[in-house]
N, C-alpha and C. Protein backbone atom coordinates (compact mmCIF):
# COMPACT_ATOMS: atom_id res chain seq x y z
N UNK A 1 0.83 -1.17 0.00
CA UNK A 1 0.00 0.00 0.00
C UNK A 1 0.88 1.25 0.00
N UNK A 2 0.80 2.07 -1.17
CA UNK A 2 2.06 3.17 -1.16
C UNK A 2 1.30 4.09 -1.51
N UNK A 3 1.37 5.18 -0.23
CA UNK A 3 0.59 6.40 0.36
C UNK A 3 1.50 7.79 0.58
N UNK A 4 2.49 7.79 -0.20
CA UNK A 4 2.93 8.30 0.14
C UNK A 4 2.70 10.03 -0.81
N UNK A 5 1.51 10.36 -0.71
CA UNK A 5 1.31 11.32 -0.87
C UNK A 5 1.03 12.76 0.35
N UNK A 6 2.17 13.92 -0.45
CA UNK A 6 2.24 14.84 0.38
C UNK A 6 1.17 15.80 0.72
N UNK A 7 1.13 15.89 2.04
CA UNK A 7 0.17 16.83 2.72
C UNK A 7 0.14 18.37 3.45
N UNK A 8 -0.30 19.25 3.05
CA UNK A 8 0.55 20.33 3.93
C UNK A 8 0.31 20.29 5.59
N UNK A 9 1.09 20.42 6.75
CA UNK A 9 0.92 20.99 8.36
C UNK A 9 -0.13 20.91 8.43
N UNK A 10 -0.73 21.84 7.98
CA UNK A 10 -2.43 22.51 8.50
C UNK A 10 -2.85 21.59 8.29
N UNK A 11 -3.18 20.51 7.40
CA UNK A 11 -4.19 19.34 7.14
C UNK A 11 -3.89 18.42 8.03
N UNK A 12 -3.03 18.43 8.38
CA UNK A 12 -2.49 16.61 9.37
C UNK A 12 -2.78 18.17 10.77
N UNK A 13 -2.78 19.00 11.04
CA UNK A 13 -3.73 19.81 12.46
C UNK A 13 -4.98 19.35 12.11
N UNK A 14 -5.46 19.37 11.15
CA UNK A 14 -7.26 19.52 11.39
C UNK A 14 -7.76 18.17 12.06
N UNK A 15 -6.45 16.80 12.05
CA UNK A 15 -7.38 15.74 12.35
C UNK A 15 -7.01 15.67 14.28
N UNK A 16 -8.50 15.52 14.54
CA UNK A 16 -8.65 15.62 15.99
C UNK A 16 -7.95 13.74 16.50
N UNK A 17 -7.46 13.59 17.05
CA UNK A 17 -6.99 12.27 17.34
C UNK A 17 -6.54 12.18 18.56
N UNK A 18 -7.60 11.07 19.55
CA UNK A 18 -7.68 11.09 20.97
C UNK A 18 -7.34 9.86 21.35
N UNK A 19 -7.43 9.30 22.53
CA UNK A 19 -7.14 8.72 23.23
C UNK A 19 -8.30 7.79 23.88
N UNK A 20 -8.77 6.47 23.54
CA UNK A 20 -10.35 6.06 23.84
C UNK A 20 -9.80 4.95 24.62
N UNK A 21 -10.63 4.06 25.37
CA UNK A 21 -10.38 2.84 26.25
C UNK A 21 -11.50 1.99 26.14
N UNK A 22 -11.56 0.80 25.11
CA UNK A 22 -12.32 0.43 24.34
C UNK A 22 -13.25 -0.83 25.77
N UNK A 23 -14.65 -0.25 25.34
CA UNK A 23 -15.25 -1.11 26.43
C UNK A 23 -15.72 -2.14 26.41
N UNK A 24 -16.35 -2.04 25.00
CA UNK A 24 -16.84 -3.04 24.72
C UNK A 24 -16.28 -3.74 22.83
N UNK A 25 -16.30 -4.79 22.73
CA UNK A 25 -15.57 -5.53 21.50
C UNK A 25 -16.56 -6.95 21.19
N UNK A 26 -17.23 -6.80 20.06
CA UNK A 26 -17.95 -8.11 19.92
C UNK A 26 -17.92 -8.30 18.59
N UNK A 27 -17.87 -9.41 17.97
CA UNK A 27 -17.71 -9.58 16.48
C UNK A 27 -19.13 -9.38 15.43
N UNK A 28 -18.66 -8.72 14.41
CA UNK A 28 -19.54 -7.99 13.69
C UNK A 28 -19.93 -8.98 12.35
N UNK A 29 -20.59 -9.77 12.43
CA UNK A 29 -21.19 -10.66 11.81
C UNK A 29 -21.80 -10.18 10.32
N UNK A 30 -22.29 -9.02 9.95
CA UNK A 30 -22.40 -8.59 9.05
C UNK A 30 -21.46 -7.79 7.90
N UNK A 31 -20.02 -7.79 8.41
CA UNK A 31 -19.29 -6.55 7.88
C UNK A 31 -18.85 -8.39 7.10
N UNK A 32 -18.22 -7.72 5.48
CA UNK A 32 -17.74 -7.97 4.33
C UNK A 32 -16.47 -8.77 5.22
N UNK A 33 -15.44 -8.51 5.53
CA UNK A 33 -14.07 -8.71 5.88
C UNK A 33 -14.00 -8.60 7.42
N UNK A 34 -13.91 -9.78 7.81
CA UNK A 34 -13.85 -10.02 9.51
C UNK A 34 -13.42 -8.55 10.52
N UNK A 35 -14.16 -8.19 10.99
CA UNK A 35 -14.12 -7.05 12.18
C UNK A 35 -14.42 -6.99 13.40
N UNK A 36 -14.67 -6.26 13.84
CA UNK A 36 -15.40 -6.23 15.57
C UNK A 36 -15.89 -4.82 15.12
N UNK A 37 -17.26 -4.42 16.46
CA UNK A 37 -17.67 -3.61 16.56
C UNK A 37 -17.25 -3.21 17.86
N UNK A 38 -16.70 -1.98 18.35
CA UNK A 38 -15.97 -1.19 19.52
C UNK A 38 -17.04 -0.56 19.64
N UNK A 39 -17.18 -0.40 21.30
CA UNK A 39 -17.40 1.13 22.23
C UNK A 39 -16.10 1.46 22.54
N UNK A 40 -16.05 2.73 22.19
CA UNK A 40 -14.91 3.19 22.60
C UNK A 40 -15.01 4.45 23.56
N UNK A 41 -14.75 5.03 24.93
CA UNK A 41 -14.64 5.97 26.36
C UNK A 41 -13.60 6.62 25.48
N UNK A 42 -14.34 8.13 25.01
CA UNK A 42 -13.07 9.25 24.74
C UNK A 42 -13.46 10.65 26.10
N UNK A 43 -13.84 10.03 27.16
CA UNK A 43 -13.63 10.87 28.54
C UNK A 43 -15.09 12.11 27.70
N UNK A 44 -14.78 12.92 28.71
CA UNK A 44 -15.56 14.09 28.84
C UNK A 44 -15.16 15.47 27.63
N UNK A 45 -15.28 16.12 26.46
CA UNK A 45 -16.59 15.96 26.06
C UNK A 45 -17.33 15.11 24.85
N UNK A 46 -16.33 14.37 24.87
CA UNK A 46 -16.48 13.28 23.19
C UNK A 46 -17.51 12.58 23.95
N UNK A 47 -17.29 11.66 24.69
CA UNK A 47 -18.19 10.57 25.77
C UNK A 47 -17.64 9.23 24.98
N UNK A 48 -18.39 8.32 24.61
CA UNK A 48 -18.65 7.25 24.07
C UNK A 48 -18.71 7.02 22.64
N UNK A 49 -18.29 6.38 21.77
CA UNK A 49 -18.50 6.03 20.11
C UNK A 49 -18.07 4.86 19.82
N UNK A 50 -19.08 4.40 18.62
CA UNK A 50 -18.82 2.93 18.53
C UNK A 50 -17.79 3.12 16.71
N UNK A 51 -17.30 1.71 16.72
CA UNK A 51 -16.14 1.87 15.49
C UNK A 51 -16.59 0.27 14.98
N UNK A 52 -16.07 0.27 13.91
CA UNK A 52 -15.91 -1.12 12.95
C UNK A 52 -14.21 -1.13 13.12
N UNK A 53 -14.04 -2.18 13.22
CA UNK A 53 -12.29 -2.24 13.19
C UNK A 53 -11.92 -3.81 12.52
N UNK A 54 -11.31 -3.61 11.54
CA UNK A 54 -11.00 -4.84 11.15
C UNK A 54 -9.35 -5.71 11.59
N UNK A 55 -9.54 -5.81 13.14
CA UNK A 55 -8.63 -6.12 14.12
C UNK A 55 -8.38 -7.78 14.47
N UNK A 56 -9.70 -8.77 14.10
CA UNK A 56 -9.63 -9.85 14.50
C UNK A 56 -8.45 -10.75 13.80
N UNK A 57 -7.14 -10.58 13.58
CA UNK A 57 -6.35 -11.23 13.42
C UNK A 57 -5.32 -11.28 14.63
N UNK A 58 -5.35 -10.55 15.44
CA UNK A 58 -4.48 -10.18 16.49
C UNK A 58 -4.83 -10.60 17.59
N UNK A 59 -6.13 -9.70 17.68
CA UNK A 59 -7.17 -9.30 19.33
C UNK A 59 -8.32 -10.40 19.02
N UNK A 60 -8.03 -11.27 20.31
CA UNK A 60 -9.91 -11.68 20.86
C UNK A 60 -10.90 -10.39 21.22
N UNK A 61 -12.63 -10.50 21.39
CA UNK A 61 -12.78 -9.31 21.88
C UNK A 61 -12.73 -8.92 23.16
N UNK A 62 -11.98 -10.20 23.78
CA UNK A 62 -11.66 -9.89 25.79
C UNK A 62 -10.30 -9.67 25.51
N UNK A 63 -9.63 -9.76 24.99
CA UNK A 63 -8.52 -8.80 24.75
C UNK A 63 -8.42 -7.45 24.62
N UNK A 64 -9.49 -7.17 24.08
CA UNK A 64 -9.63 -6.12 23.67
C UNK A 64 -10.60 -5.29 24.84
N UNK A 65 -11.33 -5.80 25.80
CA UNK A 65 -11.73 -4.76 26.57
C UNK A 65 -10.64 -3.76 27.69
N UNK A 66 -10.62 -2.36 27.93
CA UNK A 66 -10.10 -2.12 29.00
C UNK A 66 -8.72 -1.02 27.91
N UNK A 67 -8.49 -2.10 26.86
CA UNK A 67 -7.47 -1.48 25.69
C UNK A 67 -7.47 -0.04 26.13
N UNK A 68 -6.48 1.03 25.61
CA UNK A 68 -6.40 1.92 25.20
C UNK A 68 -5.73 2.28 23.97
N UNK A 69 -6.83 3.01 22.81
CA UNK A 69 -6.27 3.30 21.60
C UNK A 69 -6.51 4.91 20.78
N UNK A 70 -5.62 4.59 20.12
CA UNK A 70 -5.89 5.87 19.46
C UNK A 70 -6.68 6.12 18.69
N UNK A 71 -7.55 7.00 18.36
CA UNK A 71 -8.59 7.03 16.93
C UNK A 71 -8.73 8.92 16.61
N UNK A 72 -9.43 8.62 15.43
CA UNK A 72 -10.19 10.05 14.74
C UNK A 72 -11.40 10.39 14.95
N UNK A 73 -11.30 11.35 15.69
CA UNK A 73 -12.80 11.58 16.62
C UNK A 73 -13.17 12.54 15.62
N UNK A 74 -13.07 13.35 14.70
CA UNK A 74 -13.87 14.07 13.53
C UNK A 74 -13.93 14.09 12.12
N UNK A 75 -14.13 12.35 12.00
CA UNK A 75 -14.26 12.24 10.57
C UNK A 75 -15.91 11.96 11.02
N UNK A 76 -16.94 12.12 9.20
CA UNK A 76 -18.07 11.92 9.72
C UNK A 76 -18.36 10.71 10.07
N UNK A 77 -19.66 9.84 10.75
CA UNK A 77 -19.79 8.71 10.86
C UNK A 77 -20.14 8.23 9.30
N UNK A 78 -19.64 6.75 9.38
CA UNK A 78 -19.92 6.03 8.37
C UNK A 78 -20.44 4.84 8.01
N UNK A 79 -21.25 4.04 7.76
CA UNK A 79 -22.38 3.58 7.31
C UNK A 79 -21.64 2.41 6.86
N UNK A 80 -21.40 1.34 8.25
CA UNK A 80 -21.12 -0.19 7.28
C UNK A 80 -21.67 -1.13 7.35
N UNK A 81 -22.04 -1.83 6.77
CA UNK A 81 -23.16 -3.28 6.98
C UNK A 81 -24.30 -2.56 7.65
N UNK A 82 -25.03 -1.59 7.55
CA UNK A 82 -25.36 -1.10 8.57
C UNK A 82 -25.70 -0.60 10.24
N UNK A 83 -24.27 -0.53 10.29
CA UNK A 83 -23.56 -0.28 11.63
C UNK A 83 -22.78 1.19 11.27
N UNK A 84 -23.37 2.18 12.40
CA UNK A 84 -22.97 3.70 12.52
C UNK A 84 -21.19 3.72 12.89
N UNK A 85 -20.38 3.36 12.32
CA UNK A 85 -18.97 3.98 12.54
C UNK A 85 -18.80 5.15 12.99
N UNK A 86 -18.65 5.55 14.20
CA UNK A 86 -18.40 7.11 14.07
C UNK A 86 -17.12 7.89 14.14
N UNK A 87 -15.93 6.56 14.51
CA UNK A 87 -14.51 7.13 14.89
C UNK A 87 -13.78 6.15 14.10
N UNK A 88 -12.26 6.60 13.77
CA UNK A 88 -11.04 5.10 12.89
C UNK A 88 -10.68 5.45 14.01
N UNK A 89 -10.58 3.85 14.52
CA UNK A 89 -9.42 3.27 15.41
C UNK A 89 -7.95 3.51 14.52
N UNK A 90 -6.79 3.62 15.33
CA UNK A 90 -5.96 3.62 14.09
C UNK A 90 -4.94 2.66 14.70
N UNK A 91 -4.36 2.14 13.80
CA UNK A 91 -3.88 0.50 13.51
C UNK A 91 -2.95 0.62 12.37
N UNK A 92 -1.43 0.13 12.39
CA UNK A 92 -0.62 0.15 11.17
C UNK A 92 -0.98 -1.38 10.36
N UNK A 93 -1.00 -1.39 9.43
CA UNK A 93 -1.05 -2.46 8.49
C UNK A 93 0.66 -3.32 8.40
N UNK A 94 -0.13 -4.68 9.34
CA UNK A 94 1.30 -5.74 9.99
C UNK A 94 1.22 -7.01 9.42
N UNK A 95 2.92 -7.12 9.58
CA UNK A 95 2.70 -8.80 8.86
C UNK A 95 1.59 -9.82 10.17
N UNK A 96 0.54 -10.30 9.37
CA UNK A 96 -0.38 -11.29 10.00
C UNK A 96 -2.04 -10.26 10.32
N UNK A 97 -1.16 -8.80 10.07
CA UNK A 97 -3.27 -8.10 10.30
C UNK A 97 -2.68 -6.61 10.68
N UNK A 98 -3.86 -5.94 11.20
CA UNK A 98 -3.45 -4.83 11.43
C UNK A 98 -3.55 -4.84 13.26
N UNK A 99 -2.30 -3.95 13.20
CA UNK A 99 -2.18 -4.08 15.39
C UNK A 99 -2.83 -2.48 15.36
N UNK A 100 -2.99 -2.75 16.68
CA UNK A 100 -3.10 -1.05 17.02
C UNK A 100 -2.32 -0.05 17.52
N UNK A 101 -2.46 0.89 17.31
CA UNK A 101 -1.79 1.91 17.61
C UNK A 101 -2.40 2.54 19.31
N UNK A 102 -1.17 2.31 20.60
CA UNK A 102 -1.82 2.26 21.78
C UNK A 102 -0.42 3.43 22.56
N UNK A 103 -1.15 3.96 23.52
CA UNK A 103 -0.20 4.64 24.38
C UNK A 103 0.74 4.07 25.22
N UNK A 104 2.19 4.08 25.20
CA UNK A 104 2.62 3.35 25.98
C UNK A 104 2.46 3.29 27.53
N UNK A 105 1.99 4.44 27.96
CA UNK A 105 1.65 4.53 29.46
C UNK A 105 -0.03 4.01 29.34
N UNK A 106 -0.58 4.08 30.76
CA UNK A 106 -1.76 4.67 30.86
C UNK A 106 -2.13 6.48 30.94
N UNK A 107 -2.98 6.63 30.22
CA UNK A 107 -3.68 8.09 30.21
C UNK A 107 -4.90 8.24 30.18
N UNK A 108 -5.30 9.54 30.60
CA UNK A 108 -6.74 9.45 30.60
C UNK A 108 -7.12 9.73 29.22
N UNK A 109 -9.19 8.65 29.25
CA UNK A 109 -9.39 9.18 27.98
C UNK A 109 -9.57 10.66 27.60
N UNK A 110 -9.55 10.87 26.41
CA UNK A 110 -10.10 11.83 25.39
C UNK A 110 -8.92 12.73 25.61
N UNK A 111 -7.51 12.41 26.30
CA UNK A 111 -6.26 12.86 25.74
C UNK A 111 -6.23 13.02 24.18
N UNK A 112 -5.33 14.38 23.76
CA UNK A 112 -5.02 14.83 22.58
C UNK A 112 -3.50 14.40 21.72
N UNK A 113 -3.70 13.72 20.97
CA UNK A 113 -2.60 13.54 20.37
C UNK A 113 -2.04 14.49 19.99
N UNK A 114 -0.18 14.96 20.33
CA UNK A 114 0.29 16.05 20.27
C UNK A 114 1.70 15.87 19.55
């Protein structure tokens, strides 16, 4: 996958990208290409949002509760299998699936990526 197209500063500012602690993880039976459906805790004032993540090569979804990950809290929601996406988890593309992208400490949610 070769992305390597250039972007100016200001555009990579506009994307809001927080800090969520995924609560809930259950497999999404309707999506095209094996996924889970996330709740994801982005703290006080985001609250709660659910995601499609196509993660099940890595993570069980009790693996996955408690997680902390990074995502895009202002892209619009999006419409899959009909399931409301409202945030990208973000995840590098790895040999065997995609992992996630996680804070190495603990932090609180709805921290700002800086």
């Amino acid at each position: 996958m070769d992305r390597k197209k250039e972007i100016a500063f200001d555009d990579f500012m506009k994307l809001d990208i927080r800090v969520g602690e995924i609560l809930e993880a259950k497999v999404f039976e309707r999506a095209k290409k094996p996924s889970y459906k996330l709740l994801v805790d982005f703290g006080e004032p985001i609250g709660k949002k659910q995601s499609s993540a196509q993660i099940t090569e890595h993570f069980t979804p009790e693996e996955l509760i408690g997680k902390q990950v990074l995502a895009v809290v202002n892209f619009p929601p999006r419409n899959i299998a009909g399931f409301q996406s409202e945030v990208l988890v973000l995840g590098t593309y790895s040999e065997g699936g995609v992992v996630l992208i996680t804070p190495d400490k603990r932090v609180k949610p709805g921290d700002i990526l800086g």
